[in-house]
C-alpha atoms as a PDB file:
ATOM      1  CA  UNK A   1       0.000   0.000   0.000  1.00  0.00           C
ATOM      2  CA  UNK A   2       1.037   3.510  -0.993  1.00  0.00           C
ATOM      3  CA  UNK A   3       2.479   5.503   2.733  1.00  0.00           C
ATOM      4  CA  UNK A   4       0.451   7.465   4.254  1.00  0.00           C
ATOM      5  CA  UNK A   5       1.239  11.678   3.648  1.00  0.00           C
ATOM      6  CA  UNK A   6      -0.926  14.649   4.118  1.00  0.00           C
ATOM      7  CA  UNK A   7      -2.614  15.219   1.018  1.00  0.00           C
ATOM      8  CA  UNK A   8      -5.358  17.970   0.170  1.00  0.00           C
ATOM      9  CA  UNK A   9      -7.287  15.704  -1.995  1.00  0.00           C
ATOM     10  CA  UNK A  10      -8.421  12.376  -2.903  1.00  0.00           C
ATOM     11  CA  UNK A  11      -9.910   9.641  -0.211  1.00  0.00           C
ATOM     12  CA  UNK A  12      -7.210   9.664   2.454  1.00  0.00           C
ATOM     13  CA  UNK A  13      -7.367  13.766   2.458  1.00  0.00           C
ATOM     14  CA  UNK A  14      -6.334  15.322   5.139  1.00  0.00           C
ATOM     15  CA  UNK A  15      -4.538  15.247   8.778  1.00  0.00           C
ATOM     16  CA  UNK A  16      -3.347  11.611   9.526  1.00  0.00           C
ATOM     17  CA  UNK A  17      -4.612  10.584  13.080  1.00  0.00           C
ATOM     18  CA  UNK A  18      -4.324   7.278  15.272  1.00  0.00           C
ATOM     19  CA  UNK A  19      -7.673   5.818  16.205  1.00  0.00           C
ATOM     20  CA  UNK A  20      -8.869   5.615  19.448  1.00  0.00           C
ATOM     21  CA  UNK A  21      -9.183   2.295  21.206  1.00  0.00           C
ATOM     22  CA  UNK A  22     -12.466   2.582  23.381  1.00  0.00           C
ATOM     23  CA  UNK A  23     -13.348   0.061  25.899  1.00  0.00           C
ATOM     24  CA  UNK A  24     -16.373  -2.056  25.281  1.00  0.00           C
ATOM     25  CA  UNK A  25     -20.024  -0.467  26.765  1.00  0.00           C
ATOM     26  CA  UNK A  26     -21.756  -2.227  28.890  1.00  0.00           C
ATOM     27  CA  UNK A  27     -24.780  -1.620  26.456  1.00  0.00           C
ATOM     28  CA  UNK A  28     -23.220  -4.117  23.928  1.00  0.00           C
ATOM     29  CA  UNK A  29     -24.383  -6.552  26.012  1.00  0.00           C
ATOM     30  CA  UNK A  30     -27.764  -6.405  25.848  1.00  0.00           C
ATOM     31  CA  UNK A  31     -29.684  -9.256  24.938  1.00  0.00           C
ATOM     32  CA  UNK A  32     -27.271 -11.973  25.534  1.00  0.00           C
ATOM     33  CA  UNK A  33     -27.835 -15.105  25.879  1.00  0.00           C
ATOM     34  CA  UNK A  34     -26.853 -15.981  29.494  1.00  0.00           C
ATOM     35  CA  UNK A  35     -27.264 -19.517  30.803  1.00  0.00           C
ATOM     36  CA  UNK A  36     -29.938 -17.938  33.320  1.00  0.00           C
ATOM     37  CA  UNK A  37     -31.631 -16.069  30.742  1.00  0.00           C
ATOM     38  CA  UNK A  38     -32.304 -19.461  28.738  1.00  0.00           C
ATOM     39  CA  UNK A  39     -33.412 -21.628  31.792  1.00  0.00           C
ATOM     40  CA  UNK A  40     -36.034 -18.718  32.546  1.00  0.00           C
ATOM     41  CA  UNK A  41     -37.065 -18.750  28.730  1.00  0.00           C
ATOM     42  CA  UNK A  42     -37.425 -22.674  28.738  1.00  0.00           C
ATOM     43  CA  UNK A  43     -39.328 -22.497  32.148  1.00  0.00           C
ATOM     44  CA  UNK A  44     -41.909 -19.922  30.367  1.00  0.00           C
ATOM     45  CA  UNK A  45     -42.076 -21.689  26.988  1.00  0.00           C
ATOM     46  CA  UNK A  46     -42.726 -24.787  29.165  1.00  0.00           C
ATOM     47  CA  UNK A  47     -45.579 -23.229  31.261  1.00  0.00           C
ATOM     48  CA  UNK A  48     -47.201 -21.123  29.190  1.00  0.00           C
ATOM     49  CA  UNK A  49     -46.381 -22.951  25.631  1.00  0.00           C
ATOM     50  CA  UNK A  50     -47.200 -21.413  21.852  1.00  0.00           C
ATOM     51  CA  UNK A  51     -48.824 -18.354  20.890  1.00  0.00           C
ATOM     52  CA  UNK A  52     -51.584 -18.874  18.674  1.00  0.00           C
ATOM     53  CA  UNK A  53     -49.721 -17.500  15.825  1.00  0.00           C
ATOM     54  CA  UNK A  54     -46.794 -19.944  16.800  1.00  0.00           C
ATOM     55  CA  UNK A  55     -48.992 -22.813  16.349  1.00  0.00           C
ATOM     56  CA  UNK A  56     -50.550 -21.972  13.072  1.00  0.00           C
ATOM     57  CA  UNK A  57     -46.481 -21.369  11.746  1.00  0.00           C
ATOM     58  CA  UNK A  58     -45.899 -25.178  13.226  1.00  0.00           C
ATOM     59  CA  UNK A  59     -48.793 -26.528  11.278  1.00  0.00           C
ATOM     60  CA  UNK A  60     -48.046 -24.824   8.089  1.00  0.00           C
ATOM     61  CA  UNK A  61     -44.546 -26.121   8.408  1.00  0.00           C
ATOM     62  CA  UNK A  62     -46.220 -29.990   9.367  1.00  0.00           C
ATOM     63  CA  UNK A  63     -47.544 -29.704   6.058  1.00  0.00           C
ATOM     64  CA  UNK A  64     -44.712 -28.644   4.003  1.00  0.00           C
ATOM     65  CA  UNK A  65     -45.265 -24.668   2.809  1.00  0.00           C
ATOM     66  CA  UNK A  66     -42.327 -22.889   4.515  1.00  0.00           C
ATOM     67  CA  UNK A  67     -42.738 -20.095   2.130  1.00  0.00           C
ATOM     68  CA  UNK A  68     -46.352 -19.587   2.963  1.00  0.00           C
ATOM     69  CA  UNK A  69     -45.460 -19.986   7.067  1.00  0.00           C
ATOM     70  CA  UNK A  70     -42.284 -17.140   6.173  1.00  0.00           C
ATOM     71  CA  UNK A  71     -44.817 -14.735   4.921  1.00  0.00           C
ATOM     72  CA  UNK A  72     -47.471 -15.895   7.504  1.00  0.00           C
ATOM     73  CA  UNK A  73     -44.687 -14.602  10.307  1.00  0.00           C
ATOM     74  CA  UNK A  74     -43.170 -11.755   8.239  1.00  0.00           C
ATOM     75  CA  UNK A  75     -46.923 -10.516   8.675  1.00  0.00           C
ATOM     76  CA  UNK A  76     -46.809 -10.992  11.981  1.00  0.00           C
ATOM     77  CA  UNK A  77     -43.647  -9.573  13.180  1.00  0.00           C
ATOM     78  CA  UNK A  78     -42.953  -7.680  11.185  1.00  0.00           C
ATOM     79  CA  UNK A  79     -39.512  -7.868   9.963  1.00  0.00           C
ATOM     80  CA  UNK A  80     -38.264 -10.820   7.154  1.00  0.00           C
ATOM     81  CA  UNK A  81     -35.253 -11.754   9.429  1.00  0.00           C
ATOM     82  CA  UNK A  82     -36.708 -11.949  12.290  1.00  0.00           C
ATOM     83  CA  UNK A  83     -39.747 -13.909  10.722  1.00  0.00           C
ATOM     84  CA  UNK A  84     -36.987 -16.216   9.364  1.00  0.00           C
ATOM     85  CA  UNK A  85     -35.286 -16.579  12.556  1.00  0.00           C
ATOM     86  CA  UNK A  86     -38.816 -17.572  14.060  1.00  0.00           C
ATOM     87  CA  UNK A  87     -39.728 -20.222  11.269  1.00  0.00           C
ATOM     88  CA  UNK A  88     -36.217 -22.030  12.175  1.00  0.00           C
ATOM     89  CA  UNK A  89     -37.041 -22.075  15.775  1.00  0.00           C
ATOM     90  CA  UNK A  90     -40.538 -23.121  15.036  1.00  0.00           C
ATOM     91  CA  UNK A  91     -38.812 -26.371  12.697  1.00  0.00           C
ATOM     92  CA  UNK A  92     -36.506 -26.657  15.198  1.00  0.00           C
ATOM     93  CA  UNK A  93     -39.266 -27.560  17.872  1.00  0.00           C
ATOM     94  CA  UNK A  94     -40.966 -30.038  15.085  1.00  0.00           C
ATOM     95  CA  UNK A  95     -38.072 -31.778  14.763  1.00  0.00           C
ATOM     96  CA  UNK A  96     -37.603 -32.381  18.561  1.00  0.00           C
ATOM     97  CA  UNK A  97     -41.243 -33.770  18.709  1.00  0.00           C
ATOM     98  CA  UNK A  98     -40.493 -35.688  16.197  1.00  0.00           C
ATOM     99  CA  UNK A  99     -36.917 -36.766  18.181  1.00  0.00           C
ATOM    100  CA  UNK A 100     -39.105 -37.756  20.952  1.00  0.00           C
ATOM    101  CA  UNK A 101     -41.818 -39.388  19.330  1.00  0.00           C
ATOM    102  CA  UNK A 102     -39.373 -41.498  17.747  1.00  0.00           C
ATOM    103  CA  UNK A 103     -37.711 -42.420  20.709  1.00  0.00           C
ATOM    104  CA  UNK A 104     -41.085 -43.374  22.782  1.00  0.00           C
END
């Protein structure tokens, strides 16, 4: 690579600087996973189970028309990644009853 001078014009213009090195915020951490934060969200999913929407996703899936069940939860959330996000979790869940009902 070409150094590094001063230069008026052009896409490295101007007064060469060293970047900063900032500590991490404690804001970045928001929403991670910890392994509390997943036994509480088991313990709920186990109580209070599916969402009505949920279940209607599962049984489009059951019968083979993920595209439908990706705009059926794209309606619903809102957002096409995380409607995509929520059909994987959905087939993830099928495929554990399935797991299960296997194994009985």
């Amino acid at each position: 690579m070409a150094p590094r001078y001063e230069i008026c014009v052009g896409l490295q213009k101007g007064h060469k600087t060293t970047k900063n090195v900032l500590k991490a915020k404690p804001s970045n951490a928001k929403g991670k996973l910890t392994k509390h934060n997943k036994f509480v969200r088991d313990l709920i999913r186990e109580v209070a189970g599916f969402a009505p929407y949920e279940k209607r996703a599962q049984e489009l899936l059951r019968i083979g028309k993920e595209k439908r069940c990706l705009k059926f939860l794209k309606k619903r959330i809102g957002s096409h990644d995380l409607a995509k996000r929520k059909r994987e979790e959905m087939q993830a869940v099928l495929q554990a009853s399935r797991k299960t009902k296997a194994a009985a």
